[in-house]
PDB file of N, CA and C in Angstrom:
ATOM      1  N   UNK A   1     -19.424  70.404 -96.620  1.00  0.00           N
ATOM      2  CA  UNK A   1     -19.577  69.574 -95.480  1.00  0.00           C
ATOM      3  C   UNK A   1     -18.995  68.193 -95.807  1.00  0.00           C
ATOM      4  N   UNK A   2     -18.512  67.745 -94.916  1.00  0.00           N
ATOM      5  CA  UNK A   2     -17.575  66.433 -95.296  1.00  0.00           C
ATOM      6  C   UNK A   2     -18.732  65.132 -94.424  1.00  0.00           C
ATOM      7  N   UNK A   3     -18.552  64.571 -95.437  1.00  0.00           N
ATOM      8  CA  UNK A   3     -19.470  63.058 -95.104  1.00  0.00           C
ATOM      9  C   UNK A   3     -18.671  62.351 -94.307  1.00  0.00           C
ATOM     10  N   UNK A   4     -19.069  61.434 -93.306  1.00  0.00           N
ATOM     11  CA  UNK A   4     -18.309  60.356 -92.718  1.00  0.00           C
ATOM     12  C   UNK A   4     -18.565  58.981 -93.153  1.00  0.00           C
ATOM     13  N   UNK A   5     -17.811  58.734 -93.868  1.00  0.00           N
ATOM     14  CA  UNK A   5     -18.437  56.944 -93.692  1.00  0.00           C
ATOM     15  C   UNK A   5     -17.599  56.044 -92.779  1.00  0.00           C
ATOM     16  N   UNK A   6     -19.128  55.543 -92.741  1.00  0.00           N
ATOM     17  CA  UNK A   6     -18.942  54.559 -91.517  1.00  0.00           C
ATOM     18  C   UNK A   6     -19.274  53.172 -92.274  1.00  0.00           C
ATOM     19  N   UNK A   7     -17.962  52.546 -91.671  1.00  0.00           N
ATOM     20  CA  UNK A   7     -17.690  51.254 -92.743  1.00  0.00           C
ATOM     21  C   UNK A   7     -18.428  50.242 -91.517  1.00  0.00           C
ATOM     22  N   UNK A   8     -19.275  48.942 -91.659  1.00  0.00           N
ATOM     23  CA  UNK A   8     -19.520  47.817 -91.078  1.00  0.00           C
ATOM     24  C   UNK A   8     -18.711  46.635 -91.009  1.00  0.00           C
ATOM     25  N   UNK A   9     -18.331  46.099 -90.756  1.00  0.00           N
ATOM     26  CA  UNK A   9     -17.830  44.832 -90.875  1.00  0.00           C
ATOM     27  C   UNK A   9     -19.132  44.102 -91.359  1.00  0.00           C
ATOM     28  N   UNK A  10     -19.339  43.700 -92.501  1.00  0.00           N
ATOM     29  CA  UNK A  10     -20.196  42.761 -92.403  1.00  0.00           C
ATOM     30  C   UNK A  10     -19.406  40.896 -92.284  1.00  0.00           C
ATOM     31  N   UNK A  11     -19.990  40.538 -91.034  1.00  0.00           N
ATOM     32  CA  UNK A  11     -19.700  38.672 -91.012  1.00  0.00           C
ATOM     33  C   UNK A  11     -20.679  38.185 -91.485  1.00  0.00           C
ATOM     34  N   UNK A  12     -20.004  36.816 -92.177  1.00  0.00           N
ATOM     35  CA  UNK A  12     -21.173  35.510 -92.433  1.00  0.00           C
ATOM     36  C   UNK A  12     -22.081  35.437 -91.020  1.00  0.00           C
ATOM     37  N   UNK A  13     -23.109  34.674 -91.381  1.00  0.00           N
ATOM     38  CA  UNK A  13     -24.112  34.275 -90.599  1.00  0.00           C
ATOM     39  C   UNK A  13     -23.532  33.112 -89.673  1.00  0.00           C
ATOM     40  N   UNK A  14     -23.427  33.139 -88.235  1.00  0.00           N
ATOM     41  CA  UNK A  14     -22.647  32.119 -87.405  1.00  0.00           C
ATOM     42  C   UNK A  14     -23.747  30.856 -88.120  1.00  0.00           C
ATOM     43  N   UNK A  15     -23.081  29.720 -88.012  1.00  0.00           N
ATOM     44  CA  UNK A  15     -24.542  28.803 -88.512  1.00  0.00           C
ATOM     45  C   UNK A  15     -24.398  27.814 -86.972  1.00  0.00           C
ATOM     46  N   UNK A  16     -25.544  27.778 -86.599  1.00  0.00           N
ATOM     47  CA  UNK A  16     -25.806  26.933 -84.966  1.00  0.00           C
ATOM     48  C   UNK A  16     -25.509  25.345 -85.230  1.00  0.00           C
ATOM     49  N   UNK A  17     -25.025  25.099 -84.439  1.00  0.00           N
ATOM     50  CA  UNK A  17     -24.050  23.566 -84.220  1.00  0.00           C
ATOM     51  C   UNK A  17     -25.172  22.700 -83.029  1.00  0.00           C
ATOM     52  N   UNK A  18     -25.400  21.528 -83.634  1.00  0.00           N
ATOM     53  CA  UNK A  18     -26.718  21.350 -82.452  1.00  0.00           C
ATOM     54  C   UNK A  18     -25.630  20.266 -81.252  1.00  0.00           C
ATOM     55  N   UNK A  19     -25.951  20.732 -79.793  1.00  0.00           N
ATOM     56  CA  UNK A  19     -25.288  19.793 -78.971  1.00  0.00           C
ATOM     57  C   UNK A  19     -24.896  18.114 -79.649  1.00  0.00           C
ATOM     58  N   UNK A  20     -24.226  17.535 -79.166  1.00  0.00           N
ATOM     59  CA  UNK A  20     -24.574  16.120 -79.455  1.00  0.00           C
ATOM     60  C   UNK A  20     -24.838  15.652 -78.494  1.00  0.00           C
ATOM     61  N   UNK A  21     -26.287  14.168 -78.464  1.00  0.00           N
ATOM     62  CA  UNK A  21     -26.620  13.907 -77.605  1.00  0.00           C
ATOM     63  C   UNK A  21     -26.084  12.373 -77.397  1.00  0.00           C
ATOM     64  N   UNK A  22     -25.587  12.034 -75.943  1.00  0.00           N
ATOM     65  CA  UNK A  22     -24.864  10.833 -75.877  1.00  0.00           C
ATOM     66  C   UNK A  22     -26.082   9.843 -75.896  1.00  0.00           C
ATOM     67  N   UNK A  23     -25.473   8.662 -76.112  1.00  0.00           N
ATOM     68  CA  UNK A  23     -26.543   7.562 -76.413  1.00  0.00           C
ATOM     69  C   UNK A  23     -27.485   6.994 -74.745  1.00  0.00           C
ATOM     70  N   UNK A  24     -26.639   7.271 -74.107  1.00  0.00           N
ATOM     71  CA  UNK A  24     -26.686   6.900 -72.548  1.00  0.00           C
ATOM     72  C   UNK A  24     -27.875   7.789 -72.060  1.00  0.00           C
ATOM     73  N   UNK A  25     -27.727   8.778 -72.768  1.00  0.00           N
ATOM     74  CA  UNK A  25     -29.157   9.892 -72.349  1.00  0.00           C
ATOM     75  C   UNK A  25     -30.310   9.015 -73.209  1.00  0.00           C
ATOM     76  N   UNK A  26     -30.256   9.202 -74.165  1.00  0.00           N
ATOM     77  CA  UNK A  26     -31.156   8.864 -75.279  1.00  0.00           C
ATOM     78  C   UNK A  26     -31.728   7.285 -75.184  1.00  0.00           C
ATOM     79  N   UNK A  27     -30.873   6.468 -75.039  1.00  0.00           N
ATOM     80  CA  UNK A  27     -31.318   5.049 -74.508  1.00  0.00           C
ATOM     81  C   UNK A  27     -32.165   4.298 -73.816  1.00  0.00           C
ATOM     82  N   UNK A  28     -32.691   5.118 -72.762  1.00  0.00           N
ATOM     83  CA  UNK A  28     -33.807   4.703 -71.431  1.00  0.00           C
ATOM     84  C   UNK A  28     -34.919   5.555 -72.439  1.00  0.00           C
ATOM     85  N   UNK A  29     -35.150   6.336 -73.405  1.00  0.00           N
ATOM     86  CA  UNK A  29     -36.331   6.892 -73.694  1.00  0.00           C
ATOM     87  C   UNK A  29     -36.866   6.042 -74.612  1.00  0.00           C
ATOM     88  N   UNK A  30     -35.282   5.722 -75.933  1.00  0.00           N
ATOM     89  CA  UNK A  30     -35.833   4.697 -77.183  1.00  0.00           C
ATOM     90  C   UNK A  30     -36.823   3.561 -76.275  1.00  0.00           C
ATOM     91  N   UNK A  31     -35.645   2.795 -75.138  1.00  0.00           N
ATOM     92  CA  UNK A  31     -36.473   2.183 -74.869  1.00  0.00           C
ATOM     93  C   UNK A  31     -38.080   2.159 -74.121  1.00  0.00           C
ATOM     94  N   UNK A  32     -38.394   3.077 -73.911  1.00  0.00           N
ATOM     95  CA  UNK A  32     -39.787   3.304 -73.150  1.00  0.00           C
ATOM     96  C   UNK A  32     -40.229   3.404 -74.310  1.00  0.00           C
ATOM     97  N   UNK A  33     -40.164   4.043 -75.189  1.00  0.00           N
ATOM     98  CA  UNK A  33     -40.878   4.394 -76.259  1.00  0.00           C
ATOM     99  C   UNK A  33     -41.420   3.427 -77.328  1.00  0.00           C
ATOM    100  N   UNK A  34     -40.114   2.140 -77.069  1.00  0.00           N
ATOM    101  CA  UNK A  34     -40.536   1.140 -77.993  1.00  0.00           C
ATOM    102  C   UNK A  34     -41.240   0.276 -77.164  1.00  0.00           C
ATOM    103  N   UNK A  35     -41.327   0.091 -75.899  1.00  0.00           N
ATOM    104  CA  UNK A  35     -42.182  -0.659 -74.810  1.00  0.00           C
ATOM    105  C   UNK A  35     -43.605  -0.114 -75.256  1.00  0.00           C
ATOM    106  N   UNK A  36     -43.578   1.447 -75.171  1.00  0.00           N
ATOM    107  CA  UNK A  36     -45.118   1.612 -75.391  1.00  0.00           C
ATOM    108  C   UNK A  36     -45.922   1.577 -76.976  1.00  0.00           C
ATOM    109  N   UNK A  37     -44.949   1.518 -77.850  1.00  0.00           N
ATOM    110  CA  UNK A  37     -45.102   1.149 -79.269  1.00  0.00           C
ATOM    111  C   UNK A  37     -45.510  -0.616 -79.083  1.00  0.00           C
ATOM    112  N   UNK A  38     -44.849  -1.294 -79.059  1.00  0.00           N
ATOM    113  CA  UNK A  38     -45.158  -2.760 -78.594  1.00  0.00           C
ATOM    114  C   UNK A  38     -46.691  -3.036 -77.904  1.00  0.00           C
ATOM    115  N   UNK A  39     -46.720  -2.075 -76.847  1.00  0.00           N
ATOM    116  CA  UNK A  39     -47.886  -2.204 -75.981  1.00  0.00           C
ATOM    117  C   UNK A  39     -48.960  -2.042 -76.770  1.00  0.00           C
ATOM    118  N   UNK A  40     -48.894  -0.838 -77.600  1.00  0.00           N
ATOM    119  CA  UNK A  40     -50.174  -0.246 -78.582  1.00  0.00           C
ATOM    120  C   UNK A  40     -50.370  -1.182 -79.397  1.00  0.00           C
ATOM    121  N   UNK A  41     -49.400  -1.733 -79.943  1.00  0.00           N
ATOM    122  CA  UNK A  41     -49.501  -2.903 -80.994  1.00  0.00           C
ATOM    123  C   UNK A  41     -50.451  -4.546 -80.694  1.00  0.00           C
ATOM    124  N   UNK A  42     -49.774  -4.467 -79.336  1.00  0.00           N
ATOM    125  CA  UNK A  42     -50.402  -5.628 -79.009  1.00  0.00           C
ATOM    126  C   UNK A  42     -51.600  -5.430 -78.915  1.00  0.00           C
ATOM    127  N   UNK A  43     -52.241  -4.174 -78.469  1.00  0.00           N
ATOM    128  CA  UNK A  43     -53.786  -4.223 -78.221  1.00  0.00           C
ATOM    129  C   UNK A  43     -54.453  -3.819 -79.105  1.00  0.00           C
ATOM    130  N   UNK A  44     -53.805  -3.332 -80.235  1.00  0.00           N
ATOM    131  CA  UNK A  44     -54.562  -2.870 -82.048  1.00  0.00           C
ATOM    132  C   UNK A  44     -54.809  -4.315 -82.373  1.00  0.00           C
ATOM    133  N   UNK A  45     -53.655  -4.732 -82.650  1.00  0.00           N
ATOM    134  CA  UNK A  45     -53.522  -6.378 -83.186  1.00  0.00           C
ATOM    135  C   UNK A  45     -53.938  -7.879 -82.786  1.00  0.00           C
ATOM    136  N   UNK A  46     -53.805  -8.245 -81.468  1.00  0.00           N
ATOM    137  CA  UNK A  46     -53.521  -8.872 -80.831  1.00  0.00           C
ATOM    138  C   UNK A  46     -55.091  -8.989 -79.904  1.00  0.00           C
ATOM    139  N   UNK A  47     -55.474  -8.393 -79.154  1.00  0.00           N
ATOM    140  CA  UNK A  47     -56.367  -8.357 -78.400  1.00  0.00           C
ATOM    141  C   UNK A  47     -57.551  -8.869 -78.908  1.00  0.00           C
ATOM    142  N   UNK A  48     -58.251  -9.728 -77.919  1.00  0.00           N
ATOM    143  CA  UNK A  48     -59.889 -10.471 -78.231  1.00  0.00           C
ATOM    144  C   UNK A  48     -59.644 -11.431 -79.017  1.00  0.00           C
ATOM    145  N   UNK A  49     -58.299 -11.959 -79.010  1.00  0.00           N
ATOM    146  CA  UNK A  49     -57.887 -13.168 -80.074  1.00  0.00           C
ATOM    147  C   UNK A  49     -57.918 -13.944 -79.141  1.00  0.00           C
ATOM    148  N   UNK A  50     -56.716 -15.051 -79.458  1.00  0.00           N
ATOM    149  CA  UNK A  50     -56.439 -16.078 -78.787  1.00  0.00           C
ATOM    150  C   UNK A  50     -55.199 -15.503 -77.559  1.00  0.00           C
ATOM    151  N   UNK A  51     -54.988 -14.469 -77.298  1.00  0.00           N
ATOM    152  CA  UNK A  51     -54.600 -14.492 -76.202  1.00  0.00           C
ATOM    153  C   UNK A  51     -55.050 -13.049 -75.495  1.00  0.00           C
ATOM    154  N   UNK A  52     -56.281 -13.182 -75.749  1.00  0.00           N
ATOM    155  CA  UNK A  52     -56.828 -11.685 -74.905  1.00  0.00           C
ATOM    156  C   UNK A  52     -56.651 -11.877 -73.447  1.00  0.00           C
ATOM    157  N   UNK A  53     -56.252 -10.659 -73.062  1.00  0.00           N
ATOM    158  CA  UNK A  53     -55.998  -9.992 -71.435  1.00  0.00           C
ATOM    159  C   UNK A  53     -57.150  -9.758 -70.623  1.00  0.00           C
ATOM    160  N   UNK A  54     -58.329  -9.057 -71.665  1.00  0.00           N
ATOM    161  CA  UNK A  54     -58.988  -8.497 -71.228  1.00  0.00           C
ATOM    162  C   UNK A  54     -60.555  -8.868 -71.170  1.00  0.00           C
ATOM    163  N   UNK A  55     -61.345  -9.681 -70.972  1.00  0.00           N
ATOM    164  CA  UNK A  55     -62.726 -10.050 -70.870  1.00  0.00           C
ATOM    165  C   UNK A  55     -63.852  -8.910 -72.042  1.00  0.00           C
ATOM    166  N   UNK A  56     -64.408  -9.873 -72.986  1.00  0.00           N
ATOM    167  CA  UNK A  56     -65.374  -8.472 -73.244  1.00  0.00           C
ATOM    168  C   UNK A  56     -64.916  -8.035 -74.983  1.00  0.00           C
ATOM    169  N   UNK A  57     -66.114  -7.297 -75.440  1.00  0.00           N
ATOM    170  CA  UNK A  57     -65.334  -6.893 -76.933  1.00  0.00           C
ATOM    171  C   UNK A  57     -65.114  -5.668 -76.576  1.00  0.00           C
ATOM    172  N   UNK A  58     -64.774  -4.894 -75.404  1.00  0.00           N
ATOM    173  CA  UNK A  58     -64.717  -3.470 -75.051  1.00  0.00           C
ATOM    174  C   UNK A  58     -63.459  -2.998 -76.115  1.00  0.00           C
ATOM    175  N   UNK A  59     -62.521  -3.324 -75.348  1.00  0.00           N
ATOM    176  CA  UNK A  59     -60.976  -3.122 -76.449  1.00  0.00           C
ATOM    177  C   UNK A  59     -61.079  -3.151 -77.813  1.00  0.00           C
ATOM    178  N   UNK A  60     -61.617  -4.162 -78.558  1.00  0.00           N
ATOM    179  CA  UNK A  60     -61.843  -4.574 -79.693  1.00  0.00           C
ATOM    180  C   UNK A  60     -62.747  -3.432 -80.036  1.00  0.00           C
ATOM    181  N   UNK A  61     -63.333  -3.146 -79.823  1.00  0.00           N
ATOM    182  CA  UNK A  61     -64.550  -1.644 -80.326  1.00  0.00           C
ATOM    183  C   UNK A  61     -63.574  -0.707 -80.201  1.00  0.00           C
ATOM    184  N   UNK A  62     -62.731  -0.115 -79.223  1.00  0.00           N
ATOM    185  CA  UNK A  62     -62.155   1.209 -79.314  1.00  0.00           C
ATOM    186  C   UNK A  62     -60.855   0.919 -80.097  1.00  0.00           C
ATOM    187  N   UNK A  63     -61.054  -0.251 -80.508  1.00  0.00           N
ATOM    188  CA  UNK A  63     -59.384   0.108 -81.443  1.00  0.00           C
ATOM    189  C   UNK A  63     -59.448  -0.761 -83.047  1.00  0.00           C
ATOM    190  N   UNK A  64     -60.803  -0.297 -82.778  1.00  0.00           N
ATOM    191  CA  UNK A  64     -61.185  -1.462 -84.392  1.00  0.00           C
ATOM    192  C   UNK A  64     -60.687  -0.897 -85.563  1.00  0.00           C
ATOM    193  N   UNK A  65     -61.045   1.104 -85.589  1.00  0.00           N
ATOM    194  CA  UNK A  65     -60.733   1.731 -87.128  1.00  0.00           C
ATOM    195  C   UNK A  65     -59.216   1.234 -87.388  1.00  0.00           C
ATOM    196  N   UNK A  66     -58.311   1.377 -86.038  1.00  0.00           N
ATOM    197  CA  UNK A  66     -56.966   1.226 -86.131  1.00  0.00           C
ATOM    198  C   UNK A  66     -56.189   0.001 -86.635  1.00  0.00           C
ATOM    199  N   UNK A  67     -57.603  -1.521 -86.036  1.00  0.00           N
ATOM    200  CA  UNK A  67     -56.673  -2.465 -86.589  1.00  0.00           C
ATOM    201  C   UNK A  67     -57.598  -2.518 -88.422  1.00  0.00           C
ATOM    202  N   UNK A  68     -57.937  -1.870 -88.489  1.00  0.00           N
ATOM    203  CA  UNK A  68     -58.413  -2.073 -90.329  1.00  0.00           C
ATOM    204  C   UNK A  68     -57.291  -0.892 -90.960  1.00  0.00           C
ATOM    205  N   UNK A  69     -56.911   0.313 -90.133  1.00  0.00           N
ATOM    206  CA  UNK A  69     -55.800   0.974 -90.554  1.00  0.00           C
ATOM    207  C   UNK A  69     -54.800   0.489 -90.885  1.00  0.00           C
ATOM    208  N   UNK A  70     -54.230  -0.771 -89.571  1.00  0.00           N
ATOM    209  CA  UNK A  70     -52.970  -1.417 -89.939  1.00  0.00           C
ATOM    210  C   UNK A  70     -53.387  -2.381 -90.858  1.00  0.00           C
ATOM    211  N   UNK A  71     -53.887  -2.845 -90.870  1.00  0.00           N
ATOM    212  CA  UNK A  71     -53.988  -4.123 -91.834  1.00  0.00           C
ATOM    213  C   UNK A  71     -54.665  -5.189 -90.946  1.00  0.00           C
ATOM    214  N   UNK A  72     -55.011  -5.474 -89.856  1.00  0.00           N
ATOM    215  CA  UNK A  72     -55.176  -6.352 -89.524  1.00  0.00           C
ATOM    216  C   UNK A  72     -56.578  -6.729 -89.670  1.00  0.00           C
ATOM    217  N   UNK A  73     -56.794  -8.787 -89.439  1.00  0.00           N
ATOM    218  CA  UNK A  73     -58.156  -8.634 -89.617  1.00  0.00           C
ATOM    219  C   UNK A  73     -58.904  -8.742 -88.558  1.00  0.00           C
ATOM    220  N   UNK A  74     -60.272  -8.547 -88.429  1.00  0.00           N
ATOM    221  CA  UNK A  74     -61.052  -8.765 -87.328  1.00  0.00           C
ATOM    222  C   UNK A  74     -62.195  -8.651 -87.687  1.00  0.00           C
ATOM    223  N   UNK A  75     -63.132  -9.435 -88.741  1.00  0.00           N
ATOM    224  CA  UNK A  75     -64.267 -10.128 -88.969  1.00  0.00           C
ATOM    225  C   UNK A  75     -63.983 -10.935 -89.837  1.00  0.00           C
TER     226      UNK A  75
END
């Protein structure tokens, strides 16, 4: 009985090429993103000082572990 072989081509592995993303897309997000980075900052850091927004040690209690996380002081 006669064998057949059956040959494969074996190819390399295609390797995936990621889109590139233009800056014009990407630009309106950095910036929201660093608006709301800024925002968080100001109210870890900043708040119940000398230029608090907000009346009250409310803020200052829910973001106290965070400003002893960053470094900041507050007693």
């Amino acid at each position: 009985m006669a064998e057949a072989v059956v040959s494969a081509a074996v190819s390399a592995p295609s390797t995936a090429v990621p889109a590139p993303l233009p800056v014009r897309a990407v630009l309106p997000w950095a910036f929201f993103v660093g608006l709301l980075a800024l925002i968080a900052l100001y109210f870890v850091g900043a708040e119940q000082g000398a230029t608090s927004l907000i009346a009250g040690s409310d803020v200052h209690e829910w973001v106290h572990d965070g400003r002893h996380l960053l470094g900041f002081p507050c007693h």
